[in-house]
Structure formats: C-alpha cells, structure tokens
PDB file of N, CA and C in Angstrom:
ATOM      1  N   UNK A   1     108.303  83.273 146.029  1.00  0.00           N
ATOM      2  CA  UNK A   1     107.798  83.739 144.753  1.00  0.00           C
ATOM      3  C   UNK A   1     106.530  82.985 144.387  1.00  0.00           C
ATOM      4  N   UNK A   2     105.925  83.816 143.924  1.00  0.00           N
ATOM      5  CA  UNK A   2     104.539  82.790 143.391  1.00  0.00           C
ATOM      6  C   UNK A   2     105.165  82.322 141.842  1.00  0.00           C
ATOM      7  N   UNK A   3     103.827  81.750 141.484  1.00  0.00           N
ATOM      8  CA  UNK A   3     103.929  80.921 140.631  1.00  0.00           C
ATOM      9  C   UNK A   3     104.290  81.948 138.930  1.00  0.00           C
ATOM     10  N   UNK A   4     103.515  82.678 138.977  1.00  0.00           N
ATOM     11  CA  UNK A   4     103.329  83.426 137.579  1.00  0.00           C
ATOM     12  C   UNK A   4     104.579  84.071 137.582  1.00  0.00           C
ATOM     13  N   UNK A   5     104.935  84.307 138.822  1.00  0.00           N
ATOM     14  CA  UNK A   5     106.241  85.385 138.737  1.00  0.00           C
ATOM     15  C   UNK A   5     107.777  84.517 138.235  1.00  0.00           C
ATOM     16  N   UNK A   6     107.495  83.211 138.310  1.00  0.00           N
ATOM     17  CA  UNK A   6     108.861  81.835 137.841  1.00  0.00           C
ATOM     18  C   UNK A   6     108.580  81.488 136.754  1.00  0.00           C
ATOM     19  N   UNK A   7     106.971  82.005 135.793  1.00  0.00           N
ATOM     20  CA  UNK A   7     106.676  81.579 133.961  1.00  0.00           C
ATOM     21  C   UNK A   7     107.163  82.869 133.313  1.00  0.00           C
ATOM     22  N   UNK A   8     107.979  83.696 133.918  1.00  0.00           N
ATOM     23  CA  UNK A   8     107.569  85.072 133.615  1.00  0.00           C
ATOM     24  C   UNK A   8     108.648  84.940 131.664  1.00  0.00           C
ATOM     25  N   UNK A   9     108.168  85.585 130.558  1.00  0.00           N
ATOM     26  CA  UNK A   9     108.589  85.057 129.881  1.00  0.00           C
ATOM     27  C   UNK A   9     109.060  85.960 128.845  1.00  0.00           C
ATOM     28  N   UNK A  10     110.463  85.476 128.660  1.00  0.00           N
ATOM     29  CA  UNK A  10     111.387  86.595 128.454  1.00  0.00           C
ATOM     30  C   UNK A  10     111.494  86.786 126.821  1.00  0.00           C
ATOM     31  N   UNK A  11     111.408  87.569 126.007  1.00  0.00           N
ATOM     32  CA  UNK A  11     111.218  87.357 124.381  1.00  0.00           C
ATOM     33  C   UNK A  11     112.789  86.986 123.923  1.00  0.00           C
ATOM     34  N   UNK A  12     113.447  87.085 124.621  1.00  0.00           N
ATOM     35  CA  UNK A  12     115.297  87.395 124.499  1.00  0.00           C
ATOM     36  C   UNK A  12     115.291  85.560 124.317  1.00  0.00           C
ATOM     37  N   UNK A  13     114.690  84.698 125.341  1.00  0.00           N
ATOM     38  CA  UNK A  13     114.567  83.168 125.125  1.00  0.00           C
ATOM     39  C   UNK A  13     113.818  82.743 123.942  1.00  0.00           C
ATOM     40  N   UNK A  14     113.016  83.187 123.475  1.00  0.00           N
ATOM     41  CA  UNK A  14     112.502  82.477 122.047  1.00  0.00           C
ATOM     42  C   UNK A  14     113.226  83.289 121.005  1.00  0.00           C
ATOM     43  N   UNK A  15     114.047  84.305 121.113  1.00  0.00           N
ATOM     44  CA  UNK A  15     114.845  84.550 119.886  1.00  0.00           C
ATOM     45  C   UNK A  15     115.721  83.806 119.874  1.00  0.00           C
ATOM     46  N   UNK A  16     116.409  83.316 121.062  1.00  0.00           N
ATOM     47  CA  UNK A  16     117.503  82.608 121.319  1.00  0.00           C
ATOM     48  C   UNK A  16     117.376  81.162 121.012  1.00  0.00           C
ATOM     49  N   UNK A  17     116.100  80.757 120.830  1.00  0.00           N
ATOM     50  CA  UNK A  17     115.258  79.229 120.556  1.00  0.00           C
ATOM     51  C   UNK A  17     115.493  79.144 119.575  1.00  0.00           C
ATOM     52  N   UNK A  18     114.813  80.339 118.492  1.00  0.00           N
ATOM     53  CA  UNK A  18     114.783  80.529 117.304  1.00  0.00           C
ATOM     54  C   UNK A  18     116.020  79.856 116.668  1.00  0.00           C
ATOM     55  N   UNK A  19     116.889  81.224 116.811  1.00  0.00           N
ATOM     56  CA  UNK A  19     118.610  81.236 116.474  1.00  0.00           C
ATOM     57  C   UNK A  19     119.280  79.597 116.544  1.00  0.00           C
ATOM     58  N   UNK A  20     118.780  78.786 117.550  1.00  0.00           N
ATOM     59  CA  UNK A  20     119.406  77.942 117.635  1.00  0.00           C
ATOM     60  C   UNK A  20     118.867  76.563 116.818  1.00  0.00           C
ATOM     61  N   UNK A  21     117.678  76.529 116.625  1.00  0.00           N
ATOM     62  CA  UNK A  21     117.011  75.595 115.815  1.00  0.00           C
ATOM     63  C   UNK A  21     116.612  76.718 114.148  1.00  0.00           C
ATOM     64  N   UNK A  22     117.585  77.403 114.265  1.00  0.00           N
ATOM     65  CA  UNK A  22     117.190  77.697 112.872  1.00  0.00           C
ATOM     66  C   UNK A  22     117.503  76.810 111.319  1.00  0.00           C
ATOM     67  N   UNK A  23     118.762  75.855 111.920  1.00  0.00           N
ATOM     68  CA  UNK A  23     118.652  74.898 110.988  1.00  0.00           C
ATOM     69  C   UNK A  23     117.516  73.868 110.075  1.00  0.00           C
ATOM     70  N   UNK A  24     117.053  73.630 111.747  1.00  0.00           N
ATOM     71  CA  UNK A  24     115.792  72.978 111.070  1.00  0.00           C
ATOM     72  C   UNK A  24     114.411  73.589 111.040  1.00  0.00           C
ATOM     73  N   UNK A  25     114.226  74.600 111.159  1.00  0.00           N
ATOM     74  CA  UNK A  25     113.193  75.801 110.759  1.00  0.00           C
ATOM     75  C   UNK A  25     113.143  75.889 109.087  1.00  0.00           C
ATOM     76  N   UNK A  26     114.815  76.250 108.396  1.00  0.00           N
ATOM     77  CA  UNK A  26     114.903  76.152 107.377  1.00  0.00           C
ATOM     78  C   UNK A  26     114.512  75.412 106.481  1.00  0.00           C
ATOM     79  N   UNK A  27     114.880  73.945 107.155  1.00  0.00           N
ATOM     80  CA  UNK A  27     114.862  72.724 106.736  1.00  0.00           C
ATOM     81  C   UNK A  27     113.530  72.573 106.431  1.00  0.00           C
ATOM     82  N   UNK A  28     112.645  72.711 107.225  1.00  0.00           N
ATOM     83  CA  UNK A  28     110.985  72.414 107.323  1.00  0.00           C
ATOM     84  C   UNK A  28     110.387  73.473 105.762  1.00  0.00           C
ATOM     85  N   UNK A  29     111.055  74.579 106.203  1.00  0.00           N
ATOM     86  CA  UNK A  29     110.270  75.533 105.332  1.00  0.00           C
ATOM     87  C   UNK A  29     110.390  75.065 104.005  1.00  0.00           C
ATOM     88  N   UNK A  30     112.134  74.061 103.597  1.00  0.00           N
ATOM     89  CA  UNK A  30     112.276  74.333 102.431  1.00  0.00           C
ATOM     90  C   UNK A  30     111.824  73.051 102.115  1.00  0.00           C
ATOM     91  N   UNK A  31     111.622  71.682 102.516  1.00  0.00           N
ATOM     92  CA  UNK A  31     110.612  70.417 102.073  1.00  0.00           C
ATOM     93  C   UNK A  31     109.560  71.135 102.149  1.00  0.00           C
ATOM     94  N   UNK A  32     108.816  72.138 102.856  1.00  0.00           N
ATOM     95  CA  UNK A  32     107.276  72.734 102.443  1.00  0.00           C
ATOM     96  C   UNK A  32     107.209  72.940 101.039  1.00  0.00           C
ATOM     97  N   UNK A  33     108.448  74.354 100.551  1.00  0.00           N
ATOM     98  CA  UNK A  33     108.491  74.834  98.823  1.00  0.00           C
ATOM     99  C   UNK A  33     108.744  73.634  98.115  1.00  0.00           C
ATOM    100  N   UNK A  34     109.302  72.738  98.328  1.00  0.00           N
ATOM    101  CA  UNK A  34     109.756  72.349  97.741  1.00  0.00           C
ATOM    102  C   UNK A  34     108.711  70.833  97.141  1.00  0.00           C
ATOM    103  N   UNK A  35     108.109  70.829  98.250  1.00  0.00           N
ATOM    104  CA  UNK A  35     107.020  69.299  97.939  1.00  0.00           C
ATOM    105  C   UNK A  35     105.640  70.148  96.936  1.00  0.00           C
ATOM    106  N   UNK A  36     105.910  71.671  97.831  1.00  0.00           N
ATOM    107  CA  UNK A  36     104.205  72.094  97.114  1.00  0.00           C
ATOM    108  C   UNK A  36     104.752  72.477  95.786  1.00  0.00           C
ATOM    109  N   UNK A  37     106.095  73.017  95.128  1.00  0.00           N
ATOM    110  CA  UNK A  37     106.659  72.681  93.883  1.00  0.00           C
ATOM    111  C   UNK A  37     106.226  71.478  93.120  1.00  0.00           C
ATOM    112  N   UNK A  38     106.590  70.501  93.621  1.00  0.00           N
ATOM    113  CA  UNK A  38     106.386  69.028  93.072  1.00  0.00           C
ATOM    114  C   UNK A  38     104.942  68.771  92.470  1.00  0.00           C
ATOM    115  N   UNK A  39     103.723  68.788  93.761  1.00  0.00           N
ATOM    116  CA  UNK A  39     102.280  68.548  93.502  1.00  0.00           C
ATOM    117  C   UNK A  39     102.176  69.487  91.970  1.00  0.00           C
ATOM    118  N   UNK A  40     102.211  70.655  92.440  1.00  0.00           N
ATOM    119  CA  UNK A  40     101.695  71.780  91.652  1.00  0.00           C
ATOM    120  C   UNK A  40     102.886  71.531  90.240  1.00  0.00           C
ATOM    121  N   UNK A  41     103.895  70.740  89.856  1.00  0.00           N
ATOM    122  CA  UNK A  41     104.399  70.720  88.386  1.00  0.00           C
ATOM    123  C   UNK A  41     103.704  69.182  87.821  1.00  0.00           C
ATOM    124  N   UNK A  42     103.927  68.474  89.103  1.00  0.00           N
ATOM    125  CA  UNK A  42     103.423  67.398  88.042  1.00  0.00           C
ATOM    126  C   UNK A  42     102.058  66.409  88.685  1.00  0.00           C
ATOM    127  N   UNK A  43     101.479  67.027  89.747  1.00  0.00           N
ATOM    128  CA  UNK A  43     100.353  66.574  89.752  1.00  0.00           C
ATOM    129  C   UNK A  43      98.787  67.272  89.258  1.00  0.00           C
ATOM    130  N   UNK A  44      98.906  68.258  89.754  1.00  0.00           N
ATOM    131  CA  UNK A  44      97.459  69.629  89.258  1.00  0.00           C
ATOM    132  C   UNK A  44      97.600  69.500  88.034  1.00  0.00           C
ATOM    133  N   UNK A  45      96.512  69.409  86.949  1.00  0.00           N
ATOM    134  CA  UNK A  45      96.195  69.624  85.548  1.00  0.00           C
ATOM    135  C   UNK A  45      96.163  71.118  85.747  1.00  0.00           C
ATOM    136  N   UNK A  46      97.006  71.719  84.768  1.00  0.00           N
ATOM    137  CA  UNK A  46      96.793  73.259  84.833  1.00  0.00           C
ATOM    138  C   UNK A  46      95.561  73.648  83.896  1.00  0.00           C
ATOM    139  N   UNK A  47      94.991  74.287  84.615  1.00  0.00           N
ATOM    140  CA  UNK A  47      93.803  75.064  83.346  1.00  0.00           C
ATOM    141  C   UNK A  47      94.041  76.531  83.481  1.00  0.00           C
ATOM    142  N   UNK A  48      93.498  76.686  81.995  1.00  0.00           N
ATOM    143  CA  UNK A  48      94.192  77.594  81.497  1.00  0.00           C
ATOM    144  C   UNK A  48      92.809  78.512  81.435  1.00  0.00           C
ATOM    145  N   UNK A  49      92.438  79.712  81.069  1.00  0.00           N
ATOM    146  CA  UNK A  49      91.255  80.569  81.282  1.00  0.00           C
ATOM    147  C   UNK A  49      91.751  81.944  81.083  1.00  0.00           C
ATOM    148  N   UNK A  50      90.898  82.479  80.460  1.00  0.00           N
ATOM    149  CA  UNK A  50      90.771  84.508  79.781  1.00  0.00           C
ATOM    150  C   UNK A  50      89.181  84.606  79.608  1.00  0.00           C
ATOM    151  N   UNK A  51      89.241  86.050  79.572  1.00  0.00           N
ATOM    152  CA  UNK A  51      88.149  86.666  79.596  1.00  0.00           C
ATOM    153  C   UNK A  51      88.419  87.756  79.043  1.00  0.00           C
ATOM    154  N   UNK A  52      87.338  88.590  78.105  1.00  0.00           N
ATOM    155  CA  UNK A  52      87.535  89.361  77.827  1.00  0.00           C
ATOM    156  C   UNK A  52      86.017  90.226  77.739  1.00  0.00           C
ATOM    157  N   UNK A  53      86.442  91.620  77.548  1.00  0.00           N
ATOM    158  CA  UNK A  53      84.604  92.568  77.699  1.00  0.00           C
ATOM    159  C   UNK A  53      85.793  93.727  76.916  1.00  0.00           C
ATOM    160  N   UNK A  54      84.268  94.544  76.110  1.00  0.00           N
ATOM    161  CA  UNK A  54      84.765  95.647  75.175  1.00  0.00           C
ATOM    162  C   UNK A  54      83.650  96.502  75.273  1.00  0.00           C
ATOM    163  N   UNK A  55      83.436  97.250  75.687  1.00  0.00           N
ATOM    164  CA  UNK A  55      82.214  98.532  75.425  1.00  0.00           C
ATOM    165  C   UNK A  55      82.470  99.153  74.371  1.00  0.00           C
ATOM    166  N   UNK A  56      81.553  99.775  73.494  1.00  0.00           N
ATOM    167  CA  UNK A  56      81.123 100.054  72.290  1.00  0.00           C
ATOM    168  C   UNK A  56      80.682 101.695  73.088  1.00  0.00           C
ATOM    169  N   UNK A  57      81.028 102.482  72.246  1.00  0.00           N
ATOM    170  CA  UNK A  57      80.934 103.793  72.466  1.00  0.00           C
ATOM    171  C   UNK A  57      79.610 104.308  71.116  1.00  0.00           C
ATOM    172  N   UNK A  58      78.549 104.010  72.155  1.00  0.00           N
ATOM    173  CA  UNK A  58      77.488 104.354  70.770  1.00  0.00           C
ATOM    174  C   UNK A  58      77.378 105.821  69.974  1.00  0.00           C
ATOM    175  N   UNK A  59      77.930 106.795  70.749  1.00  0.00           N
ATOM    176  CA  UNK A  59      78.063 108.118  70.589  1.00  0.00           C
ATOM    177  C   UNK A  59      78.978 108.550  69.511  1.00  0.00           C
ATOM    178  N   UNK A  60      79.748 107.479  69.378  1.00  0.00           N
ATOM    179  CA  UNK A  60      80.873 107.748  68.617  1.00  0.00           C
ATOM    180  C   UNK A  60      80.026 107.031  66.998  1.00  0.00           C
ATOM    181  N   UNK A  61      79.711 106.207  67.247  1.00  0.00           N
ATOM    182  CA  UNK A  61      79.021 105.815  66.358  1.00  0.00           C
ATOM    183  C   UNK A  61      77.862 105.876  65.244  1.00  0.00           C
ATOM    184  N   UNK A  62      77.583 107.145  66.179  1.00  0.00           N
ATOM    185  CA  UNK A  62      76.316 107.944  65.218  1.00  0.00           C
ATOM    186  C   UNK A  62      76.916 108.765  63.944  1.00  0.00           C
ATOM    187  N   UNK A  63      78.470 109.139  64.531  1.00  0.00           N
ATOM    188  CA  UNK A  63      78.976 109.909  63.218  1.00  0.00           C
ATOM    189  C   UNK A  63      79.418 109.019  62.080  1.00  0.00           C
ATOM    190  N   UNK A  64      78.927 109.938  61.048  1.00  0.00           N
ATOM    191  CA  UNK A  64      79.747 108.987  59.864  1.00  0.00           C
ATOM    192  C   UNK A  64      81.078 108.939  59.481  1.00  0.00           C
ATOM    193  N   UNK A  65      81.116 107.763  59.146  1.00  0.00           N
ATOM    194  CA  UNK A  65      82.628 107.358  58.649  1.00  0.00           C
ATOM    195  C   UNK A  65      83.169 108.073  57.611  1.00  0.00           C
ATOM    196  N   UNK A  66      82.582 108.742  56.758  1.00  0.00           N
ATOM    197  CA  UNK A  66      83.220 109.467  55.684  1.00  0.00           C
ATOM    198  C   UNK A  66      82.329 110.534  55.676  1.00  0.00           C
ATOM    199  N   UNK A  67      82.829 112.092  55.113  1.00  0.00           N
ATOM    200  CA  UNK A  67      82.015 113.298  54.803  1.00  0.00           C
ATOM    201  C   UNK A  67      82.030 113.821  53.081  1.00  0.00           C
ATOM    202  N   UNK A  68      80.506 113.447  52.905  1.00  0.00           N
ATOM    203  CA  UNK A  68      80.741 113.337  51.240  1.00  0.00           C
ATOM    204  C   UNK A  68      81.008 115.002  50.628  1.00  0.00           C
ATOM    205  N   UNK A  69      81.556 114.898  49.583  1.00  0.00           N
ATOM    206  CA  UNK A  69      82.634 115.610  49.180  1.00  0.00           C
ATOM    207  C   UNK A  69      81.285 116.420  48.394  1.00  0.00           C
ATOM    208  N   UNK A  70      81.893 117.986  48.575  1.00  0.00           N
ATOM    209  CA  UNK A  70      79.965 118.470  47.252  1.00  0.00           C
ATOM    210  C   UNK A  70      81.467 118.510  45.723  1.00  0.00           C
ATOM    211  N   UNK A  71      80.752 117.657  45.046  1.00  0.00           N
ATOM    212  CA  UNK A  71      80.934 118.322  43.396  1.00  0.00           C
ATOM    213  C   UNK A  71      79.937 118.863  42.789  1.00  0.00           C
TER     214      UNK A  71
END
C-alpha cells in the first residue's frame, strides 16, 4: 500500500473523537460563556447611545391649520 492510501480518513473517526471528548468540548465552551459573561458584567463600562432623525413633510405644511369660518 502506499502511503496516502494508510491516511485515508474516515469522517465516522472524528465523529467518534468528537462523541468521546465531548465532555471536555463542553467544558471549554462553557469557561468560554462563562469568563466572556464575567469581563462584559463587571469589567466593560457600558455606554449607553440613541439616535434619532424625523423628516418634516413640507407639503403637508403649506396647508393651514384651521379653515376660517365666513360670517
């Protein structure tokens, strides 16, 4: 056999990798949430920020507000 044909590489073995170190897969993921929890409550100063925009409808504005009454 040559060489490439003995790396040949089966996906059935890294599910099976997976499955078996999934303990500490978990483990890793959840000190990740769990530290970037920490920084982000009590180290980052939160700032806070809004914005706001309003267009003005000039068209609407040419009419008058009241229609005087004939006596």
């Amino acid at each position: 056999m040559t060489e490439m044909e003995e790396e040949e590489i089966d996906l059935r073995e890294y599910i099976n990798v997976l499955l078996k170190r999934k303990g500490i897969i978990i483990l890793i993921f959840l000190i990740a949430v769990i530290t970037a929890a920490i920084v982000s409550y009590f180290v980052l100063t939160p700032i806070y920020q809004s914005s706001a925009s309003f267009k003005v409808n000039t068209e609407y504005m040419k009419q008058p507000y009241y229609y005087p009454s004939s006596s």
